[in-house]
Protein backbone atom coordinates (compact mmCIF):
# COMPACT_ATOMS: atom_id res chain seq x y z
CA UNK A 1 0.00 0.00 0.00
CA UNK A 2 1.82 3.60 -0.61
CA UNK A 3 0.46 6.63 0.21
CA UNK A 4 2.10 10.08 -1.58
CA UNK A 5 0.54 13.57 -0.07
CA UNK A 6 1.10 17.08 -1.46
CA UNK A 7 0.04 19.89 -1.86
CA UNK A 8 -3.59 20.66 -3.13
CA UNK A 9 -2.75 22.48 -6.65
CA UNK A 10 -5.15 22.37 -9.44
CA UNK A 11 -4.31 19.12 -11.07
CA UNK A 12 -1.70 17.68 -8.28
CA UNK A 13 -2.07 14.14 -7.19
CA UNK A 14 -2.70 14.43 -3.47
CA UNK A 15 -3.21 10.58 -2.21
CA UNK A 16 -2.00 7.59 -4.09
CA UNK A 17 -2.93 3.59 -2.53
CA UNK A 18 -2.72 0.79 -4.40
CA UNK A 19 -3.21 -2.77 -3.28
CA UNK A 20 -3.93 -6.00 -5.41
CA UNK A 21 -7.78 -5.33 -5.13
CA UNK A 22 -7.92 -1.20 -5.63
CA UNK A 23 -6.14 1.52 -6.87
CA UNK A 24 -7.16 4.79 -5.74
CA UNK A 25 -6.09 8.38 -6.91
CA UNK A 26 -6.85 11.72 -5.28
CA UNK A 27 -5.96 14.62 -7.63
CA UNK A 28 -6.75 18.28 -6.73
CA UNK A 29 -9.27 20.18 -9.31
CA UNK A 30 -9.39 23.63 -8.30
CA UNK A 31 -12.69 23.20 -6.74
CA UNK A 32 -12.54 20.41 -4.63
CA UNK A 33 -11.31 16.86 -5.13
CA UNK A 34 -11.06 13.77 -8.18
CA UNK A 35 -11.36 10.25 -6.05
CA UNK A 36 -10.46 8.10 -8.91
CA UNK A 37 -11.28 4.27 -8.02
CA UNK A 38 -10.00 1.61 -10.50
CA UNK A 39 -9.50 -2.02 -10.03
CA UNK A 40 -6.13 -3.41 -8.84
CA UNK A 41 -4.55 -6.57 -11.02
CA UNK A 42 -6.09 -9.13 -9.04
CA UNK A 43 -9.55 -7.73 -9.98
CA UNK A 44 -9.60 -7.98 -13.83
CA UNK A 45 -12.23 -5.58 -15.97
CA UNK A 46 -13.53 -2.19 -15.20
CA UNK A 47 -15.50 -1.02 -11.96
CA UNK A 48 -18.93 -0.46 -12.48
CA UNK A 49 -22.20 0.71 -10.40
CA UNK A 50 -25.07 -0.40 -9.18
CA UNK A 51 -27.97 -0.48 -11.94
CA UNK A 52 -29.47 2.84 -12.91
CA UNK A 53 -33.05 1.51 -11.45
CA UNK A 54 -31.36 1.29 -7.85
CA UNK A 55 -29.53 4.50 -7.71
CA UNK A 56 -32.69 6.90 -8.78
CA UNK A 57 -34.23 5.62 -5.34
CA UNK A 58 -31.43 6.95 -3.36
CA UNK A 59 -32.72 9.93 -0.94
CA UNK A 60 -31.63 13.40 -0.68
CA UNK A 61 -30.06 13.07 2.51
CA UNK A 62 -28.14 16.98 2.59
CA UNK A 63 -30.14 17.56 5.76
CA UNK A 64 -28.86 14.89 7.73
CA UNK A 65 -25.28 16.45 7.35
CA UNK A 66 -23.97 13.27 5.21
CA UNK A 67 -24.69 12.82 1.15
CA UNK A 68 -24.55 9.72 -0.50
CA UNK A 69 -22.12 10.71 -3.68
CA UNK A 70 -22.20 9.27 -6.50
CA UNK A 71 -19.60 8.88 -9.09
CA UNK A 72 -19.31 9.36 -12.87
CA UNK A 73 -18.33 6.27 -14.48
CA UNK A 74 -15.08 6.53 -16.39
CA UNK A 75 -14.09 3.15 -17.54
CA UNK A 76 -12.30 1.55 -16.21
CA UNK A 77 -13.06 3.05 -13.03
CA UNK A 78 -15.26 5.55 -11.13
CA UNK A 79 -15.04 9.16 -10.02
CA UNK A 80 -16.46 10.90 -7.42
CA UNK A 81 -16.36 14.51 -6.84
CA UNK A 82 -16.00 15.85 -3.26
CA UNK A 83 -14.68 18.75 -0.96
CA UNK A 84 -12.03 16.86 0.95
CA UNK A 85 -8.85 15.50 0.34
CA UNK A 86 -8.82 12.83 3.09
CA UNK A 87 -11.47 9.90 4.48
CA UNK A 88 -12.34 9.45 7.83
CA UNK A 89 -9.70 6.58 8.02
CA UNK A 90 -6.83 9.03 6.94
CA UNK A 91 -8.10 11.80 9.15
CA UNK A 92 -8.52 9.42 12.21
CA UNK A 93 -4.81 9.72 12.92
CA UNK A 94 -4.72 13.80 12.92
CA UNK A 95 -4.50 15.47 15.88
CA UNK A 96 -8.71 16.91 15.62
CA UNK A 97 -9.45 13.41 14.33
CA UNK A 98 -11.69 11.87 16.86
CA UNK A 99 -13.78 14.73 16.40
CA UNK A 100 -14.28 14.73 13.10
CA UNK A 101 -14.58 11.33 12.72
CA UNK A 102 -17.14 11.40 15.72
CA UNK A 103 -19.12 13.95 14.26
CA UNK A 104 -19.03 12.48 10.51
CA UNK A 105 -20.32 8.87 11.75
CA UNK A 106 -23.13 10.96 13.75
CA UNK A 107 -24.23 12.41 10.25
CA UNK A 108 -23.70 9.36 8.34
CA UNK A 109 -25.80 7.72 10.52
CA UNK A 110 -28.97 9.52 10.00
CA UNK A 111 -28.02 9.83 6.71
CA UNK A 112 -28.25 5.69 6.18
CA UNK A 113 -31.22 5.94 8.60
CA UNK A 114 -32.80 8.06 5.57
CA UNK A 115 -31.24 5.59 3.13
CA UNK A 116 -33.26 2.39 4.85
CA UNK A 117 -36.55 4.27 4.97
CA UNK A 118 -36.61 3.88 1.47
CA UNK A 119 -38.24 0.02 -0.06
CA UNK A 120 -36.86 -1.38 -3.47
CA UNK A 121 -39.64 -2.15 -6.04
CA UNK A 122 -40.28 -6.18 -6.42
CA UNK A 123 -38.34 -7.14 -9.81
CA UNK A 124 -35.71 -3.93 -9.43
CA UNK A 125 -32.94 -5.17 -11.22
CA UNK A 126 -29.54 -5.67 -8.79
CA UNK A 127 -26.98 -7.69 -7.82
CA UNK A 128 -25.70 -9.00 -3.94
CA UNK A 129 -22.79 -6.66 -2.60
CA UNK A 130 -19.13 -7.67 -3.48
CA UNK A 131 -17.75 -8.32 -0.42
CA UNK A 132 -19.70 -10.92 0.97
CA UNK A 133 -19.93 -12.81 -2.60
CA UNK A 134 -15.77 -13.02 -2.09
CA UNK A 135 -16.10 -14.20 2.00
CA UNK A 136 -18.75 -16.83 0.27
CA UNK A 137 -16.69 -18.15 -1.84
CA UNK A 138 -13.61 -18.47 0.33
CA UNK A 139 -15.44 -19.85 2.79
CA UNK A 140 -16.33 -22.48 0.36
CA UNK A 141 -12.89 -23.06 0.03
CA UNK A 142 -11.62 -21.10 -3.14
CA UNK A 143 -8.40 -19.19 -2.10
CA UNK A 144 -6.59 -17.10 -4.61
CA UNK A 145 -3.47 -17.10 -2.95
CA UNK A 146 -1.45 -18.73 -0.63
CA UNK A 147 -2.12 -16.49 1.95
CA UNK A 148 -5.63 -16.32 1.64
CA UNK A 149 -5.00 -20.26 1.84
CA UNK A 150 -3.45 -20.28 4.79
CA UNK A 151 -5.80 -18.00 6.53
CA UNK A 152 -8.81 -20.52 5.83
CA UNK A 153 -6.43 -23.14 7.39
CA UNK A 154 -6.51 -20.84 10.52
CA UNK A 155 -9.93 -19.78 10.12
CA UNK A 156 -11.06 -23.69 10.70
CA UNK A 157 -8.63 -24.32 13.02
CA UNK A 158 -9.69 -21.31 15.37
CA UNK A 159 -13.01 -20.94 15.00
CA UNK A 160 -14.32 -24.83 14.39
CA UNK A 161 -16.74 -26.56 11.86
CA UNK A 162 -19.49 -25.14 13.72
CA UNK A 163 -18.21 -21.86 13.93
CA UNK A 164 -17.52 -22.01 10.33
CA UNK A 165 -20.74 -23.35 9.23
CA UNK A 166 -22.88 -20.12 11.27
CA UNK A 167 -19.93 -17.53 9.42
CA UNK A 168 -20.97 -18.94 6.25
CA UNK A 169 -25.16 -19.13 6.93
CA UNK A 170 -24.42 -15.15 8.09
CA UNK A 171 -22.77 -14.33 4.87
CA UNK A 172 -25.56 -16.00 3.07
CA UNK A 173 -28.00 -13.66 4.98
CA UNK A 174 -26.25 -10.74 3.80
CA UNK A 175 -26.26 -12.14 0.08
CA UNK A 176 -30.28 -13.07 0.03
CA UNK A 177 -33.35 -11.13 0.62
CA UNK A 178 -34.54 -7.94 1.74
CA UNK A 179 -36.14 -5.16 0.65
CA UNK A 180 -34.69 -2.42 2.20
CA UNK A 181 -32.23 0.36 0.30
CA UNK A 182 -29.02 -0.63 1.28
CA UNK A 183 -25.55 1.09 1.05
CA UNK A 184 -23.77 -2.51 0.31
CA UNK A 185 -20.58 -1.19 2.10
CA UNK A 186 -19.81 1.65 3.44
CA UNK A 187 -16.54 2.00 5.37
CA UNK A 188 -14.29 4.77 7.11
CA UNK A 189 -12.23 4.41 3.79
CA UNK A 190 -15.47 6.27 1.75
CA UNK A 191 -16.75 8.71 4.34
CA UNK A 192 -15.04 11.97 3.70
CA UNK A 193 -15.46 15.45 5.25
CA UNK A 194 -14.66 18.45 3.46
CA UNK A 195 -11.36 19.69 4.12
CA UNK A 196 -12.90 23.25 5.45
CA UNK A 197 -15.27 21.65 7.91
CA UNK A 198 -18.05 23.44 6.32
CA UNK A 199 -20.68 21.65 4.87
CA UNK A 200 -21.84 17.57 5.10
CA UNK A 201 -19.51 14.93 4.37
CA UNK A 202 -19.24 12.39 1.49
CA UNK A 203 -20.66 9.39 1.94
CA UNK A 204 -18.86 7.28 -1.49
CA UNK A 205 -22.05 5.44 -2.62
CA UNK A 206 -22.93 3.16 -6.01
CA UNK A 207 -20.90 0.08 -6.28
CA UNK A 208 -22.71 -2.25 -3.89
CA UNK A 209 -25.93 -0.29 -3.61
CA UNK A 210 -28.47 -2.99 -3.74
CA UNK A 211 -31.98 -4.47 -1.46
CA UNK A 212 -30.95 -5.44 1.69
CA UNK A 213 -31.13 -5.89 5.23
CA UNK A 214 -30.21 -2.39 7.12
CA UNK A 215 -28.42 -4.28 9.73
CA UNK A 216 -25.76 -5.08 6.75
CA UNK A 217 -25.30 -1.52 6.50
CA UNK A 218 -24.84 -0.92 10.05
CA UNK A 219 -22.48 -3.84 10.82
CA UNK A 220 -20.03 -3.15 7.97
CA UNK A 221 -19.34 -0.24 9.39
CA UNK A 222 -19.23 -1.26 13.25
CA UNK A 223 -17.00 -4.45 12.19
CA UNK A 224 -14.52 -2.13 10.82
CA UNK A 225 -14.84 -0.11 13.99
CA UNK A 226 -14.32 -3.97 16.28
CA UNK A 227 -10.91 -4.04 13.94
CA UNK A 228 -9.64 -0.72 14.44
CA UNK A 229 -10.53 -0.88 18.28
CA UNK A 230 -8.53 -4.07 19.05
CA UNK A 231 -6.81 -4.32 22.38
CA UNK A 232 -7.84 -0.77 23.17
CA UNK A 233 -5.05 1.16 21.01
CA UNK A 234 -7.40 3.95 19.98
CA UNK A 235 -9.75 4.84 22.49
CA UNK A 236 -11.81 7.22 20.03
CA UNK A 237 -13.32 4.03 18.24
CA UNK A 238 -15.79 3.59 21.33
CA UNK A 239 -17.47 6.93 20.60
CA UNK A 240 -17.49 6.86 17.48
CA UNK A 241 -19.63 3.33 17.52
CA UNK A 242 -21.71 5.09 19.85
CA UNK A 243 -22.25 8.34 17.47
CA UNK A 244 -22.70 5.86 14.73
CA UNK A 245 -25.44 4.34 16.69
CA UNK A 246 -26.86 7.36 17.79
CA UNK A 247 -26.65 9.17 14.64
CA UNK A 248 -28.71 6.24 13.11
CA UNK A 249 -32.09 6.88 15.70
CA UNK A 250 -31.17 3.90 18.09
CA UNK A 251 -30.78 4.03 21.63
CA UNK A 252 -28.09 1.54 22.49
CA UNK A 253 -27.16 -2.26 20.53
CA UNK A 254 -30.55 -3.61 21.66
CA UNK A 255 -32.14 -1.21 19.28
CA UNK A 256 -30.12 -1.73 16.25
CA UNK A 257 -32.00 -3.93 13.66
CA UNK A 258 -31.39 -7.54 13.14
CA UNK A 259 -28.71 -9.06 11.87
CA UNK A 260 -26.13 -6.50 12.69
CA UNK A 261 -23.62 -8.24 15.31
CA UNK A 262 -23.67 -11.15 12.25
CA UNK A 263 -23.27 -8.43 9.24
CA UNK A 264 -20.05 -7.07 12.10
CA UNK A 265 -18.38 -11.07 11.69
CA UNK A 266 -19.15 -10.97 8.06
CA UNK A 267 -17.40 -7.66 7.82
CA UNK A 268 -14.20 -8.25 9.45
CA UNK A 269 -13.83 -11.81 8.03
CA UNK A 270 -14.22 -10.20 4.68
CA UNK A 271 -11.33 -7.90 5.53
CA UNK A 272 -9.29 -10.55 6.97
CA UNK A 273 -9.46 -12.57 3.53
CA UNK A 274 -8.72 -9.39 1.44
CA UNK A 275 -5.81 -8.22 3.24
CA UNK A 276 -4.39 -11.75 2.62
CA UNK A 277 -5.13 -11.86 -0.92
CA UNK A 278 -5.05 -8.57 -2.17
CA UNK A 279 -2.13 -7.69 0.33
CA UNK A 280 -0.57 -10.56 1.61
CA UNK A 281 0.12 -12.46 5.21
CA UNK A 282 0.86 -10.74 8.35
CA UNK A 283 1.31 -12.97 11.01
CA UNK A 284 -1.24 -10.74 13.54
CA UNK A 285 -4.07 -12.25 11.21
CA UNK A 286 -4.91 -15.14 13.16
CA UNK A 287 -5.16 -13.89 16.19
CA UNK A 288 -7.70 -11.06 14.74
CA UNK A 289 -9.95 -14.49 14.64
CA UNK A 290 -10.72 -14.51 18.12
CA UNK A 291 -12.93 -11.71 18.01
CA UNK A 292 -15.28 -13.11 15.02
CA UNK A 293 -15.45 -16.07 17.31
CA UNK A 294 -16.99 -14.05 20.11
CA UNK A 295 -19.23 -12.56 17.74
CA UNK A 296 -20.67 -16.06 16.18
CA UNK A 297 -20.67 -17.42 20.11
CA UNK A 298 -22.78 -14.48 21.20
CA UNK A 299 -24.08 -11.38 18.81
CA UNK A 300 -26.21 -9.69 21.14
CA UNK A 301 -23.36 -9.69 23.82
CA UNK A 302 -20.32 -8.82 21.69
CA UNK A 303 -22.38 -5.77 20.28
CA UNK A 304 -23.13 -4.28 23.35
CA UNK A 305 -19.29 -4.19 24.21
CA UNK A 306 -18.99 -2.75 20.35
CA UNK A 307 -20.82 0.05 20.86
CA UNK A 308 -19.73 0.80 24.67
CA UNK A 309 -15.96 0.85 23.07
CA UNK A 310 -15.20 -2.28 25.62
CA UNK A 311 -14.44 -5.11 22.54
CA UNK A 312 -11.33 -6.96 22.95
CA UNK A 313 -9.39 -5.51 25.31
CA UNK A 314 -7.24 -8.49 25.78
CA UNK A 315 -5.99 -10.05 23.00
CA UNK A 316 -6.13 -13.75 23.12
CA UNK A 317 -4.28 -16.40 21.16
């Protein structure tokens, strides 16, 4: 993964990440910002969206201090146009992050609250989001790499058959049914605030958009919350679940709809397989495992301590 900042001149190339999966390009336009999304070598063929049928029901959600962007498609990628140089993920690690990242997952909250209120059409063309169709198949035992082989040899070693079997009938959740307007994936990595602080953020939205189950929504975004959170290193991740939660109308975990502690063990097992095929092995990968086995042994339980920013203080073997 590289990362190359500069300054923000008309036409400079600001951020630069590439991984096997992704490439993604920042560039400067005068006005505001080119996120330039194109698909890494492991991921053959240009990016596309969602199907024009699925995107005209997307809300107006300006008021809620988040809006879902849209990109133009450019073959063989996407482009989205926004007012910051930097996603929540980036901006995490400045020194007004937690704030700003607080205060963004707040909006983007109500602004996917907005998002579920809306009900796909029966016979709306679209297709299940991409992330769970890769965890599927893994699961089922295609690995593209050796890493991503070795992982599943972990995987069934840590978690068990049974384990395994519940992962896989939770991904298959998130694949069928529903009729609810759903995001498909949204992730720290495609929420960005405008470099000024003035005005909503930019919530990157059209690849996965699809009918759902709101809790999918929800749970991709609090997984990748459980990840970043490990062993306590960054004690803004527990407020920012909470403003997440908040943000989205619910009171606490018991009021978050169903399915989201399962669409949080989908999530990071998802990330867990790309970072070893797209990126490659790290040896702390395994022991990331433990915490999708807490979530499969109890949902309810494990998404309370989410959202309280208590998850996984100890790391376990």
């Amino acid at each position: 993964m590289m990362l190359v900042a500069g300054p923000a001149r008309p036409g400079c190339l600001v951020v630069e990440r590439a991984t096997a999966f992704v490439r993604l390009t920042v560039h400067s336009d005068g006005e505001g910002f080119r996120w330039g999304r194109t698909a890494g070598p492991a991921r053959p063929g240009s990016l596309s969206c969602a199907d024009p049928a699925l995107l005209a029901l997307l809300p107006d959600t300006t008021a809620t201090g988040a809006v879902l962007t849209l990109p133009e498609v450019r073959p063989p990628g996407l482009v989205f146009h926004t007012r910051g140089s930097t996603s929540l993920l980036a901006a995490a690690s400045t020194g007004d992050g937690p704030r700003v990242v607080t205060e963004a997952l707040a909006a983007t909250g109500r602004a996917l609250r907005a998002l579920h209120g809306v009900v796909v059409p029966h016979g709306t063309p679209g297709a299940p989001p991409a992330g769970p169709v890769r965890l599927s198949r893994w699961l089922a035992g295609a690995a593209q790499t050796p890493a991503a082989g070795r992982l599943h040899v972990e995987l069934s070693a840590r978690l068990g058959p049974s384990r395994v079997r519940w992962l896989r009938e939770w991904t298959d959740a998130v694949l069928l049914g529903g009729t609810t307007l759903v995001h498909g994936g949204p992730s720290l990595g495609q929420i960005v605030p405008p470099d000024d602080g003035v005005g909503p953020v930019a919530v990157l939205t059209g690849e996965d958009v699809t009918a759902g189950h709101p809790g999918a929504d929800l749970g991709w975004l609090l997984g990748e919350l459980v990840e970043l959170g490990r062993g306590g290193r960054r004690s803004w991740v527990g407020p920012a679940a909470g403003a997440l939660v908040s943000g989205y109308g619910a009171g606490g975990a018991g009021e978050l709809p169903a399915g989201t502690a399962r669409a949080c063990a989908v999530r990071m097992a998802t990330h867990l397989h790309d970072y070893a095929a797209y990126v490659g092995w790290h040896d702390d990968l395994p022991a990331r495992l433990h915490t999708i086995a807490e979530l499969v042994d109890d949902p309810a339980a494990a998404l309370v301590r989410v959202v309280a920013g208590t998850h996984d203080r100890q790391e376990q073997p």
